[in-house]
PDB file of N, CA and C in Angstrom:
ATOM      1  N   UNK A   1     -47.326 -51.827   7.522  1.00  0.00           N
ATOM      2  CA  UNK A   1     -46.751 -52.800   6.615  1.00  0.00           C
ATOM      3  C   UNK A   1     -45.314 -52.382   6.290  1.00  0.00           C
ATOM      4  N   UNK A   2     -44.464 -53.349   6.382  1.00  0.00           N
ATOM      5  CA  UNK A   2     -42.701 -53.162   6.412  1.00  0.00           C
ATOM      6  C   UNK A   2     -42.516 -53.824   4.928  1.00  0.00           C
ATOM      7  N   UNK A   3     -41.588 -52.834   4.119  1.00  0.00           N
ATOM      8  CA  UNK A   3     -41.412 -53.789   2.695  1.00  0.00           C
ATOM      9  C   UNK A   3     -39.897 -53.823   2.631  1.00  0.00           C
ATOM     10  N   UNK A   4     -39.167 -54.898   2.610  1.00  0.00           N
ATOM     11  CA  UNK A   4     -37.905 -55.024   2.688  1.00  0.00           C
ATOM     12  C   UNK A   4     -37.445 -55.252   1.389  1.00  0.00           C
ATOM     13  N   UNK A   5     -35.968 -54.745   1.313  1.00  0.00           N
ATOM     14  CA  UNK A   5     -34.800 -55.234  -0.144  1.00  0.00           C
ATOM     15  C   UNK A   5     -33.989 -54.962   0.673  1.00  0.00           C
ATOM     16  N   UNK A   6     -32.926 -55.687  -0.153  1.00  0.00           N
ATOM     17  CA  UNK A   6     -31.371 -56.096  -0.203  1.00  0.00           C
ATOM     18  C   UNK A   6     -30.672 -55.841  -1.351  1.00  0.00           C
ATOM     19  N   UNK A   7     -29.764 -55.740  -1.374  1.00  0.00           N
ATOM     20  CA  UNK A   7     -28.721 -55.263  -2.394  1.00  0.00           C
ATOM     21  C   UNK A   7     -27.517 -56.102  -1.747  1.00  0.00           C
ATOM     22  N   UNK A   8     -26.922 -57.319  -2.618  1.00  0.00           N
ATOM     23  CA  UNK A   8     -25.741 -58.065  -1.842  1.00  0.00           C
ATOM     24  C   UNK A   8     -24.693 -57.676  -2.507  1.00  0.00           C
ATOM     25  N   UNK A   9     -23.206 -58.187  -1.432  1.00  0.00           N
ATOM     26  CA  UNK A   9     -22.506 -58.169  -2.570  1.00  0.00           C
ATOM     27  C   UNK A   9     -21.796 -57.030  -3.569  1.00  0.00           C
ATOM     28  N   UNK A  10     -22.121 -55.692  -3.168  1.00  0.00           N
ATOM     29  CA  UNK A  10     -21.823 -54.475  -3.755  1.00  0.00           C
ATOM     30  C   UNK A  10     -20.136 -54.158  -3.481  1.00  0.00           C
ATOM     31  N   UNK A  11     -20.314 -53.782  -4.714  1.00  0.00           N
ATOM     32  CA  UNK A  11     -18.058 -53.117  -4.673  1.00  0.00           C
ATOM     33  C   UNK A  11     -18.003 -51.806  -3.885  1.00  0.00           C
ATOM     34  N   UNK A  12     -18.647 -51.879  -2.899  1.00  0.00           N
ATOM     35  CA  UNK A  12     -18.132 -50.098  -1.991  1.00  0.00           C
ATOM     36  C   UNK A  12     -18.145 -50.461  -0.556  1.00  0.00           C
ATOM     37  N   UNK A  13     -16.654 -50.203   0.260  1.00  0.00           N
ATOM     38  CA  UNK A  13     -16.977 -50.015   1.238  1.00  0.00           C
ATOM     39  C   UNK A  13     -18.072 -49.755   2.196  1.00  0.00           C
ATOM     40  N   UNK A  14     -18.614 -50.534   3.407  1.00  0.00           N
ATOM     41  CA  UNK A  14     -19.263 -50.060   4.159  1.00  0.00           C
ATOM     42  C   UNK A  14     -19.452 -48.711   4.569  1.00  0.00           C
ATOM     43  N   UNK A  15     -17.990 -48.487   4.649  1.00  0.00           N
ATOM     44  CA  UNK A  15     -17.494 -46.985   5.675  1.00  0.00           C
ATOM     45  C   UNK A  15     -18.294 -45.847   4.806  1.00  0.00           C
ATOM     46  N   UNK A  16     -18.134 -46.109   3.372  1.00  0.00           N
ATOM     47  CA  UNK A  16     -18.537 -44.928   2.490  1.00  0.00           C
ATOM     48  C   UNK A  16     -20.216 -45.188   1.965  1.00  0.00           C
ATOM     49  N   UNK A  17     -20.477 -46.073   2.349  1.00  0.00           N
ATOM     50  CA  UNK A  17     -21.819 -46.213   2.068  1.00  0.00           C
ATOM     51  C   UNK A  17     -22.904 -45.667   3.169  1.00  0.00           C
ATOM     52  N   UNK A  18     -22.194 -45.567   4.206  1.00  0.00           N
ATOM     53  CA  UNK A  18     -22.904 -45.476   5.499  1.00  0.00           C
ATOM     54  C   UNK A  18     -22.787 -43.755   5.657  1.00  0.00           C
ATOM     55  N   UNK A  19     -22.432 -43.648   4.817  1.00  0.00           N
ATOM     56  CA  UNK A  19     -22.526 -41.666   4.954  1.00  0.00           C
ATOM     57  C   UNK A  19     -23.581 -41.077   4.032  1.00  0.00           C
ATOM     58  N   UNK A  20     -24.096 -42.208   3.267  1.00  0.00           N
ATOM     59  CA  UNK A  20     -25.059 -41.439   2.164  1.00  0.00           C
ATOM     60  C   UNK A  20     -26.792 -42.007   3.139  1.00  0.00           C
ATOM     61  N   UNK A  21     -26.239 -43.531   3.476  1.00  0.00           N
ATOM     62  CA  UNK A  21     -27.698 -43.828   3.899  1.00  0.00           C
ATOM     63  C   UNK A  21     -28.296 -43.149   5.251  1.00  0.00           C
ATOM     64  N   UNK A  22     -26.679 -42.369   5.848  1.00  0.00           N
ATOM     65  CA  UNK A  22     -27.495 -41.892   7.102  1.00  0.00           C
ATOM     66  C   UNK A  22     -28.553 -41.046   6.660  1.00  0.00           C
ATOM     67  N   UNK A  23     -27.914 -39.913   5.099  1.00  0.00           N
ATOM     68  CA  UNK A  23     -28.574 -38.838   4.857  1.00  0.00           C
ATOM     69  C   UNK A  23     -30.306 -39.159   4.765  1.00  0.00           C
ATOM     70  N   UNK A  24     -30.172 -40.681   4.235  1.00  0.00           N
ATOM     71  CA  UNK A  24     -31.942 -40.678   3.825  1.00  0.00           C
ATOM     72  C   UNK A  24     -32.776 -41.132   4.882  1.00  0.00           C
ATOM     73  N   UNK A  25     -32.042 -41.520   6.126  1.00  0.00           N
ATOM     74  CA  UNK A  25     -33.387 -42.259   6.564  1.00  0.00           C
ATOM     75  C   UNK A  25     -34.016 -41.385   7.780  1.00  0.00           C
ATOM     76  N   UNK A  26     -35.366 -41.939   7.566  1.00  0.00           N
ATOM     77  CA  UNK A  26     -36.222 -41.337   8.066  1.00  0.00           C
ATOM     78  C   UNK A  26     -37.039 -40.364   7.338  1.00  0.00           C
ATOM     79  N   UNK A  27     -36.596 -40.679   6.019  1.00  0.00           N
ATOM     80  CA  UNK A  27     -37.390 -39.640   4.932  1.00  0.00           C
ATOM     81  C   UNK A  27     -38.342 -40.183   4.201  1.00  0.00           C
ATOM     82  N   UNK A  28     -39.598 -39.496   3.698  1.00  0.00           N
ATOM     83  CA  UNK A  28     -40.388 -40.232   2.880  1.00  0.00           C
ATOM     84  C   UNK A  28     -39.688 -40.469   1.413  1.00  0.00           C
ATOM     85  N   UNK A  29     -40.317 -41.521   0.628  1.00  0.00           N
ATOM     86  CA  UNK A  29     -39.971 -41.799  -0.523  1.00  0.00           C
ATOM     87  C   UNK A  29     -39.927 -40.940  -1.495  1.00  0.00           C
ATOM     88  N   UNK A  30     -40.523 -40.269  -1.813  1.00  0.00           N
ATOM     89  CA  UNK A  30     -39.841 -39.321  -2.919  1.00  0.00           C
ATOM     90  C   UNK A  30     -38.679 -38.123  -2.508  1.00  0.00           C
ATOM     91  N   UNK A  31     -39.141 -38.141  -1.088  1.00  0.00           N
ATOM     92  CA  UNK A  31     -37.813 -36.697  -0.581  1.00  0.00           C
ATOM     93  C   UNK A  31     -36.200 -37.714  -0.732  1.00  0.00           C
ATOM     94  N   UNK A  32     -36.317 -39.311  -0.403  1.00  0.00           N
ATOM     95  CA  UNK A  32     -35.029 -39.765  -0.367  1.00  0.00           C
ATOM     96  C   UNK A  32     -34.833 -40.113  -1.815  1.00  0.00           C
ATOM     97  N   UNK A  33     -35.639 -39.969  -3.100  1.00  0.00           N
ATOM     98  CA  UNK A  33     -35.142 -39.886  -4.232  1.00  0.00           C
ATOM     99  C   UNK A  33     -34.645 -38.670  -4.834  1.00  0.00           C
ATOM    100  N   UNK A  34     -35.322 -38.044  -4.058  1.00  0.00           N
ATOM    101  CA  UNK A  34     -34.926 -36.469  -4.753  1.00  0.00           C
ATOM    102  C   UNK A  34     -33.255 -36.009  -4.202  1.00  0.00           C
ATOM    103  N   UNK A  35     -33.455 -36.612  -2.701  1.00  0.00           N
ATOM    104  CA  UNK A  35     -31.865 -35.917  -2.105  1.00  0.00           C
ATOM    105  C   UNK A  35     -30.575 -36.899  -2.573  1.00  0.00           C
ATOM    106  N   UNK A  36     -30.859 -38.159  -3.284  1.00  0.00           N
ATOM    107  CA  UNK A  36     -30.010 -38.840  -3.796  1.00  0.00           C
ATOM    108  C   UNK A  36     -30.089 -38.629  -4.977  1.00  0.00           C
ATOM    109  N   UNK A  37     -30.808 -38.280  -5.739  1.00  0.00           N
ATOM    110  CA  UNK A  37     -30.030 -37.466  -6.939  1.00  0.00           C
ATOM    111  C   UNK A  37     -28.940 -36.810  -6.742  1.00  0.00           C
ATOM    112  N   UNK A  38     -29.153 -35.921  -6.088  1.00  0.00           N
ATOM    113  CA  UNK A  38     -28.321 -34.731  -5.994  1.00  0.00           C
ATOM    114  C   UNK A  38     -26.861 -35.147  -5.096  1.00  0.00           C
ATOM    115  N   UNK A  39     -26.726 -35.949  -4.603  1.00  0.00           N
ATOM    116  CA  UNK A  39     -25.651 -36.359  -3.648  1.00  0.00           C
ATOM    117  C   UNK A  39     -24.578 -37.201  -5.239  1.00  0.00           C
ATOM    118  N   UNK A  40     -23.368 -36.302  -5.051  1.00  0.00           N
ATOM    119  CA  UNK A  40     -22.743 -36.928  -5.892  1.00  0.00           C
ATOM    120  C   UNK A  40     -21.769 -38.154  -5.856  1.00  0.00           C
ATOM    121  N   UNK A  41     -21.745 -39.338  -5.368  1.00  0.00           N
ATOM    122  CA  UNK A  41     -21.206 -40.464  -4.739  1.00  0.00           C
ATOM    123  C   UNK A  41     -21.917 -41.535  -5.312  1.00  0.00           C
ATOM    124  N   UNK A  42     -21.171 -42.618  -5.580  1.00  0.00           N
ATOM    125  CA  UNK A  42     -21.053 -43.966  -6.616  1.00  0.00           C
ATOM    126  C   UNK A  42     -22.283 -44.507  -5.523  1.00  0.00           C
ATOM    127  N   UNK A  43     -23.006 -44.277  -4.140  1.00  0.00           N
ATOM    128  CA  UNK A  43     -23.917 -45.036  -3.078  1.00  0.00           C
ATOM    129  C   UNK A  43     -24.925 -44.764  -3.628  1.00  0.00           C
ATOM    130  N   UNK A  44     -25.456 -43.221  -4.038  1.00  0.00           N
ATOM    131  CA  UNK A  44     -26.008 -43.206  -4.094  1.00  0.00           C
ATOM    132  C   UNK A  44     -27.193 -43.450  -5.318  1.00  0.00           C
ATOM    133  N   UNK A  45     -25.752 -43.789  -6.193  1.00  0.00           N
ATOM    134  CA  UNK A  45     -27.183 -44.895  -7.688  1.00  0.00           C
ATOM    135  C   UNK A  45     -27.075 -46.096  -6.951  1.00  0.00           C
ATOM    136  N   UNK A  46     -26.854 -46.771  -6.202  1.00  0.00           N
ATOM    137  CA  UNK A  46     -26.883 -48.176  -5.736  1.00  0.00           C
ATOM    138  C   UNK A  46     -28.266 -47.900  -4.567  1.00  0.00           C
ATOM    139  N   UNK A  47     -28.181 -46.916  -3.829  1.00  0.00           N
ATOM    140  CA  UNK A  47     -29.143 -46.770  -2.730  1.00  0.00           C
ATOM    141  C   UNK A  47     -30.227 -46.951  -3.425  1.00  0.00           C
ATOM    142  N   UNK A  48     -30.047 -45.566  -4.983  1.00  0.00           N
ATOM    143  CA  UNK A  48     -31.891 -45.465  -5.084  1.00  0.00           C
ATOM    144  C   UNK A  48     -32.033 -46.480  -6.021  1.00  0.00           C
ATOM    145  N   UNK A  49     -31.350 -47.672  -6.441  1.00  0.00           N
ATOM    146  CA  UNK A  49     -31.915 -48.971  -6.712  1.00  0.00           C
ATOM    147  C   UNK A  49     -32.691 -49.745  -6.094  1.00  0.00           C
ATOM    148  N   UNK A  50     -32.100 -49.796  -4.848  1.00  0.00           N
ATOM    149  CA  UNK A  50     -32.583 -50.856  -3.936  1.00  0.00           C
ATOM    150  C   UNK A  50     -33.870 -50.214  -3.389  1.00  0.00           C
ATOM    151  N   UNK A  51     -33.731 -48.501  -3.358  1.00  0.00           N
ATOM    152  CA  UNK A  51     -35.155 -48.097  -2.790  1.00  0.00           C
ATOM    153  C   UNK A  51     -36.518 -48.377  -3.712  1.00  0.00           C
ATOM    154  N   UNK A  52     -35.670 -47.843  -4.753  1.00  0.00           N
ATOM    155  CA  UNK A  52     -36.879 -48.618  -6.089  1.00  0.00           C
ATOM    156  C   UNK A  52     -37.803 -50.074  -6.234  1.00  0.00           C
ATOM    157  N   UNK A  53     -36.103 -51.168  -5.928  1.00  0.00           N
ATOM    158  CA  UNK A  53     -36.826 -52.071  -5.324  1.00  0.00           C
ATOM    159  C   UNK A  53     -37.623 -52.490  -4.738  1.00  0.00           C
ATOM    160  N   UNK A  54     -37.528 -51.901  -3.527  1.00  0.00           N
ATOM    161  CA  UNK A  54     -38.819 -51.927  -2.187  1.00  0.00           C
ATOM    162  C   UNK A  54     -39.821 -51.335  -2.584  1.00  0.00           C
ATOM    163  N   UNK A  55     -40.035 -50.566  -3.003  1.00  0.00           N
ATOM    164  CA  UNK A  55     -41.205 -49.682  -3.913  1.00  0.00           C
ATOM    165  C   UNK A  55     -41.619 -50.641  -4.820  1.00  0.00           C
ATOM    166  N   UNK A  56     -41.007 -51.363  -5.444  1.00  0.00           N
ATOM    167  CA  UNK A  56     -41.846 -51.967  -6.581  1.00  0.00           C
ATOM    168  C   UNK A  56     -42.507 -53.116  -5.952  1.00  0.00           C
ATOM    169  N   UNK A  57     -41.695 -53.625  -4.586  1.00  0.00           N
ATOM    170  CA  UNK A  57     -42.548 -54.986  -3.944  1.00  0.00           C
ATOM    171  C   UNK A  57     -43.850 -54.507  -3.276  1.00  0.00           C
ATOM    172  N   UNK A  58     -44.398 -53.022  -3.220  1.00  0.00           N
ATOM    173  CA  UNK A  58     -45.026 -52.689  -2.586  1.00  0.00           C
ATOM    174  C   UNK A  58     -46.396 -52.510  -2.779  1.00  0.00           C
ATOM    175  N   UNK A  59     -47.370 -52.492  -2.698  1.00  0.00           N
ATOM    176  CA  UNK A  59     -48.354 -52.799  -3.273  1.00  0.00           C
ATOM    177  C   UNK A  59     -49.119 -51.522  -4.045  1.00  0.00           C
ATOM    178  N   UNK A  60     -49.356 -51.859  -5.343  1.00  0.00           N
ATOM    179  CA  UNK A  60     -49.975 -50.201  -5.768  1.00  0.00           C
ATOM    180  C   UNK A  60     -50.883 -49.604  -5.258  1.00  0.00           C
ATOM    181  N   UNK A  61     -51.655 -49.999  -4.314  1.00  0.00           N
ATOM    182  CA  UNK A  61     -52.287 -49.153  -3.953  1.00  0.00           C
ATOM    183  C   UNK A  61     -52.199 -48.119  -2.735  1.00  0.00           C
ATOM    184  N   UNK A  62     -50.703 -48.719  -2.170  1.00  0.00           N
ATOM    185  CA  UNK A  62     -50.009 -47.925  -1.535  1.00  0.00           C
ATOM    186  C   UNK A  62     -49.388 -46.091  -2.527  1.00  0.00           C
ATOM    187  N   UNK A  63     -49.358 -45.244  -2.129  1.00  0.00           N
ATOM    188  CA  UNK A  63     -49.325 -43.924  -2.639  1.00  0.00           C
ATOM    189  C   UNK A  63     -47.515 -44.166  -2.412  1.00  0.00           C
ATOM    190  N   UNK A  64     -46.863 -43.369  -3.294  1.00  0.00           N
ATOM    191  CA  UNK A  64     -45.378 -43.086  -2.921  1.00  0.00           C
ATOM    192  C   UNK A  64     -45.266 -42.141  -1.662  1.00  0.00           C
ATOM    193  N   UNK A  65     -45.994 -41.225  -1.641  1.00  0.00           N
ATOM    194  CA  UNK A  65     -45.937 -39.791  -0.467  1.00  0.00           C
ATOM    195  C   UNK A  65     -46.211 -40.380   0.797  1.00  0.00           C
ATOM    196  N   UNK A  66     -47.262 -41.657   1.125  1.00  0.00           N
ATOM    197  CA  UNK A  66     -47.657 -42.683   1.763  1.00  0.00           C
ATOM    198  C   UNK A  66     -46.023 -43.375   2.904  1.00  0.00           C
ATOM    199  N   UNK A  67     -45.271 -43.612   2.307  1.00  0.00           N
ATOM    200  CA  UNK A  67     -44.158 -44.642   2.254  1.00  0.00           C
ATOM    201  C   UNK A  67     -42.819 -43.350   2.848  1.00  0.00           C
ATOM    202  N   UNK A  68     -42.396 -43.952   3.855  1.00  0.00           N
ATOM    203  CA  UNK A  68     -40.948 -43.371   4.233  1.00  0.00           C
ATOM    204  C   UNK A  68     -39.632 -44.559   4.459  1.00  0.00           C
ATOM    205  N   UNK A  69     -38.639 -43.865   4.932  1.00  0.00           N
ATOM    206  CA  UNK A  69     -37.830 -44.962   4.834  1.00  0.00           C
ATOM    207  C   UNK A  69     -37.470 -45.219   6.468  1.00  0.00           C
ATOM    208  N   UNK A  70     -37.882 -46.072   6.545  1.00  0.00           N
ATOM    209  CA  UNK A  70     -37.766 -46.786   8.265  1.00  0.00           C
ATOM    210  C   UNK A  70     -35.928 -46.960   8.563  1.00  0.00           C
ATOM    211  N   UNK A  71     -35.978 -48.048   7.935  1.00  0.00           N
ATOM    212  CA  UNK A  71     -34.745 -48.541   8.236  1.00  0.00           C
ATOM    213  C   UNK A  71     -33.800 -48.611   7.328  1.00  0.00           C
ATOM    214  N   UNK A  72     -32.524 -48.386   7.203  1.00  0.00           N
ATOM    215  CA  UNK A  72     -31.386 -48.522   5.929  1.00  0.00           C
ATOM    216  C   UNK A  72     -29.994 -48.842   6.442  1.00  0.00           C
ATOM    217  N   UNK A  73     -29.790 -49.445   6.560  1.00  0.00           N
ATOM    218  CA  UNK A  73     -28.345 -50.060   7.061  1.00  0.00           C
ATOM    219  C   UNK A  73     -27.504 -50.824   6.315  1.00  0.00           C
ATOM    220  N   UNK A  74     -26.095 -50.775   6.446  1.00  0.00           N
ATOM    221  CA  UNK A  74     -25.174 -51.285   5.705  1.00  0.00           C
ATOM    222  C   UNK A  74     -24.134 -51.860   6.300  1.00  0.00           C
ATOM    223  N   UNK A  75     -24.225 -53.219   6.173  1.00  0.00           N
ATOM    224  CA  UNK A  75     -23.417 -54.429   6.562  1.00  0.00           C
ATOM    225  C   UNK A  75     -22.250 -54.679   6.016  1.00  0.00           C
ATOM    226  N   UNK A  76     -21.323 -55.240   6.322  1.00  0.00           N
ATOM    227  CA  UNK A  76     -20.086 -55.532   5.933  1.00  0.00           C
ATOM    228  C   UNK A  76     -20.125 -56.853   4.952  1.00  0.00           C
ATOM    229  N   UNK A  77     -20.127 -57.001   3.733  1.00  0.00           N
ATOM    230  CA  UNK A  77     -19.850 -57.944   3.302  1.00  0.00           C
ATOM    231  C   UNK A  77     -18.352 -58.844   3.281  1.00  0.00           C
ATOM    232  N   UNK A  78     -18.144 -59.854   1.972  1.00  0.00           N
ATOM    233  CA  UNK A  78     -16.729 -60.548   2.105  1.00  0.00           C
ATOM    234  C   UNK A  78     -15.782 -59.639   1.632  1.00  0.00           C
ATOM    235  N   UNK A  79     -14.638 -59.624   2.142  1.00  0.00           N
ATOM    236  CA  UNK A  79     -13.268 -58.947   1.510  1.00  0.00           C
ATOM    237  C   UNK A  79     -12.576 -59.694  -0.045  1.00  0.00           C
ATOM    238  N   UNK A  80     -12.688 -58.624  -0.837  1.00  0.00           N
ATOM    239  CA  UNK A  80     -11.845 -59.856  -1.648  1.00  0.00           C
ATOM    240  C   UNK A  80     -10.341 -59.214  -1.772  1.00  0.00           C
ATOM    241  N   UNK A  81      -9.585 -60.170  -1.895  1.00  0.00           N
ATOM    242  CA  UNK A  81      -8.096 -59.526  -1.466  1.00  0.00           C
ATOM    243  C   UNK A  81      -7.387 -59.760  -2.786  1.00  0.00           C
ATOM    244  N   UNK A  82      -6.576 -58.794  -3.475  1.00  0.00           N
ATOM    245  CA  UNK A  82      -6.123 -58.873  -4.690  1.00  0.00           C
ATOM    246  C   UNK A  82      -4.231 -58.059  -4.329  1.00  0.00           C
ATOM    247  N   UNK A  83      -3.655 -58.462  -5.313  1.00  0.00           N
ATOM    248  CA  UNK A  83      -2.219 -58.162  -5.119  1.00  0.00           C
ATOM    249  C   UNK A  83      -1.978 -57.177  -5.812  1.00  0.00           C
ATOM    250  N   UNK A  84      -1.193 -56.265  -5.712  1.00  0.00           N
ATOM    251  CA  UNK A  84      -0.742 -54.874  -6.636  1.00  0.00           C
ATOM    252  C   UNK A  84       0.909 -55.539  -6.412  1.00  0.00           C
ATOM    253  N   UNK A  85       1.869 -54.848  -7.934  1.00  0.00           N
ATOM    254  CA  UNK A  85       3.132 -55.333  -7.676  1.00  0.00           C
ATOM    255  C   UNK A  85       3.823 -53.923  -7.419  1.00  0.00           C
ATOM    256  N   UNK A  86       4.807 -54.730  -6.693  1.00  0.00           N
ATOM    257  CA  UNK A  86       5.797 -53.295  -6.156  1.00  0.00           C
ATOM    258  C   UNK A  86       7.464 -53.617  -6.558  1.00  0.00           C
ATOM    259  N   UNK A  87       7.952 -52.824  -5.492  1.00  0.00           N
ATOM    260  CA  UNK A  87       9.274 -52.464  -6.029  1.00  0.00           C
ATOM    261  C   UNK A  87      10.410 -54.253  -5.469  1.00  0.00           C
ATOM    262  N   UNK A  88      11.032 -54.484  -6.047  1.00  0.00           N
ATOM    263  CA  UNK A  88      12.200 -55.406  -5.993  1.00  0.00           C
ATOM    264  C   UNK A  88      11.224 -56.702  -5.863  1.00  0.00           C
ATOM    265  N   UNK A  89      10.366 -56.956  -6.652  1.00  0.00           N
ATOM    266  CA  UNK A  89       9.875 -57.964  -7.027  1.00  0.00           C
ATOM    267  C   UNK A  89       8.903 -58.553  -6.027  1.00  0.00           C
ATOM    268  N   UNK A  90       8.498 -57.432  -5.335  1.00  0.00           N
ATOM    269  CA  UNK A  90       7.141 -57.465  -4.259  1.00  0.00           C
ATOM    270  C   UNK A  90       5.971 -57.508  -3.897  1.00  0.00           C
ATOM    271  N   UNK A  91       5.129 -57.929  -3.299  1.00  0.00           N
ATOM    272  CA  UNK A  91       3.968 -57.175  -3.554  1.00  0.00           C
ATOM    273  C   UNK A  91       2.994 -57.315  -2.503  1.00  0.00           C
ATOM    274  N   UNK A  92       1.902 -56.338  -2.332  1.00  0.00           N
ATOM    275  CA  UNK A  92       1.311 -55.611  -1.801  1.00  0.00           C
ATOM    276  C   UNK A  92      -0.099 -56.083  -1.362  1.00  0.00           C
ATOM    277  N   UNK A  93      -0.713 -56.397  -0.748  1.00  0.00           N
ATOM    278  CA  UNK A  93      -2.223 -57.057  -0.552  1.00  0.00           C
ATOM    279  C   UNK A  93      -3.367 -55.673  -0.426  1.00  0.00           C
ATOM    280  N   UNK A  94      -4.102 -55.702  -1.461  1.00  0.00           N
ATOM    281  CA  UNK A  94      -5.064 -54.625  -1.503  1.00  0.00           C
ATOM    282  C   UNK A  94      -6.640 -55.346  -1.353  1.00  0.00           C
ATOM    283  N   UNK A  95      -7.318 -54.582  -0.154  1.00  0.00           N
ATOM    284  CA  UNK A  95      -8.383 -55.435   0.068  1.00  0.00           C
ATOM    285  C   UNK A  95      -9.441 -54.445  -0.434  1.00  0.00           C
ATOM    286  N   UNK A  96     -10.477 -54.892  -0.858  1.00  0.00           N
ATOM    287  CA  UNK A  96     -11.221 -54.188  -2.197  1.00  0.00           C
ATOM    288  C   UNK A  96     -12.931 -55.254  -1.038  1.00  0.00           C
ATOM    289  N   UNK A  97     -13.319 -54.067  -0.394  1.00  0.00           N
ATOM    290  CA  UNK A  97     -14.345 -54.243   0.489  1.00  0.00           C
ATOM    291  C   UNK A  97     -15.825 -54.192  -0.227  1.00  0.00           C
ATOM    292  N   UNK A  98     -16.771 -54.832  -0.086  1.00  0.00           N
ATOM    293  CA  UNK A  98     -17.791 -55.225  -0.200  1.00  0.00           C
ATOM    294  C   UNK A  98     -18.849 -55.044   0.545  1.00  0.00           C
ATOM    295  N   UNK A  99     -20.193 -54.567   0.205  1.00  0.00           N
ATOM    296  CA  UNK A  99     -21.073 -54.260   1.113  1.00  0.00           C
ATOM    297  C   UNK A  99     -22.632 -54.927   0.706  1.00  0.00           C
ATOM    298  N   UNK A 100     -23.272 -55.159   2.261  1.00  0.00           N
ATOM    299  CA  UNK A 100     -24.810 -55.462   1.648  1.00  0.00           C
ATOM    300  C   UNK A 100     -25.730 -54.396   2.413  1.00  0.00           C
ATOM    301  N   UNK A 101     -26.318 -53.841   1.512  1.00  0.00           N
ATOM    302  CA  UNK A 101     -27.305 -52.852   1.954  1.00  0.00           C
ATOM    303  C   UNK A 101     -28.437 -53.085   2.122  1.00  0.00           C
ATOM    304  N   UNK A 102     -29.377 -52.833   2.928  1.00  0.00           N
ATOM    305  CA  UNK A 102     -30.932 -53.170   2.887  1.00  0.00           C
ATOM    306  C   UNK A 102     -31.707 -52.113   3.513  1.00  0.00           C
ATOM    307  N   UNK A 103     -32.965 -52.085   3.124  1.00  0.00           N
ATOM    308  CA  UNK A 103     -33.656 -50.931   3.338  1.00  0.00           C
ATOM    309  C   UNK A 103     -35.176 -51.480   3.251  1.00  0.00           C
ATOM    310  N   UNK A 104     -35.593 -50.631   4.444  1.00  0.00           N
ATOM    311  CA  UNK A 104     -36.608 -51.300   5.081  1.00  0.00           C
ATOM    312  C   UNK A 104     -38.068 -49.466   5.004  1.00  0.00           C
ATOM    313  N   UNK A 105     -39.393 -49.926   4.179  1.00  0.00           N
ATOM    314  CA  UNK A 105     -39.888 -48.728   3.560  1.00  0.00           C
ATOM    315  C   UNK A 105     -40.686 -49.447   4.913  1.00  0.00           C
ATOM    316  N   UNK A 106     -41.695 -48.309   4.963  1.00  0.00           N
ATOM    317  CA  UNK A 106     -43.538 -48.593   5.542  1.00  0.00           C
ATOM    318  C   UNK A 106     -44.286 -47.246   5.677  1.00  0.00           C
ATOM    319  N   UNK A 107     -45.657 -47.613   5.506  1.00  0.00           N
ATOM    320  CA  UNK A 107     -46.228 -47.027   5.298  1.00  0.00           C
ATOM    321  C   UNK A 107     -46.944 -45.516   6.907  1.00  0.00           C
ATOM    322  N   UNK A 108     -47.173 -44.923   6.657  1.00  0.00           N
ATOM    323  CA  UNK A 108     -47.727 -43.739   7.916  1.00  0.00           C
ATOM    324  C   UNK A 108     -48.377 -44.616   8.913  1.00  0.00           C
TER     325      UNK A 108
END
């Protein structure tokens, strides 16, 4: 049994998100809560949301120790593009990247 979440829409680069989720996958559920504690990066309270998520769609009588993490990947969401001002009355296009994460649990 495959239990899926999503997380849309998030303010963090792909590039930097994709360095925390390599760390978890393939891990069971409590080892990828435990090693995202400890990882100090803005991904990883967003990761163990969404893992929570999937955990909670999951059925209780499924065990947590039961459950690893299959799949976790991170997609490129929309760019939103905002202006910074500069020198002689200029300015600058700063693109402020967006990500959708999803993560895919199942059971042994």
């Amino acid at each position: 049994m495959d239990i899926k979440s999503t997380a849309k829409f998030l303010l963090i680069s792909p590039r930097k998100a994709r360095l925390v989720a390599d760390e978890i996958r393939g891990y069971s559920y409590p080892e990828a809560m435990d090693t995202l504690r400890f990882i100090p990066r803005k991904t990883s309270l967003l990761l163990s949301k969404v893992l929570k998520s999937a955990r909670s769609s999951a059925d209780d009588s499924v065990k947590d120790a039961d459950l690893y993490v299959k799949k976790v990947y991170v997609d490129e969401g929309p760019t939103l593009k905002r202006f910074r001002p500069r020198a002689k009355g200029r300015g600058m296009q700063r693109l402020k990247r967006t990500s959708h994460i999803t993560v895919v649990l199942s059971n042994n």
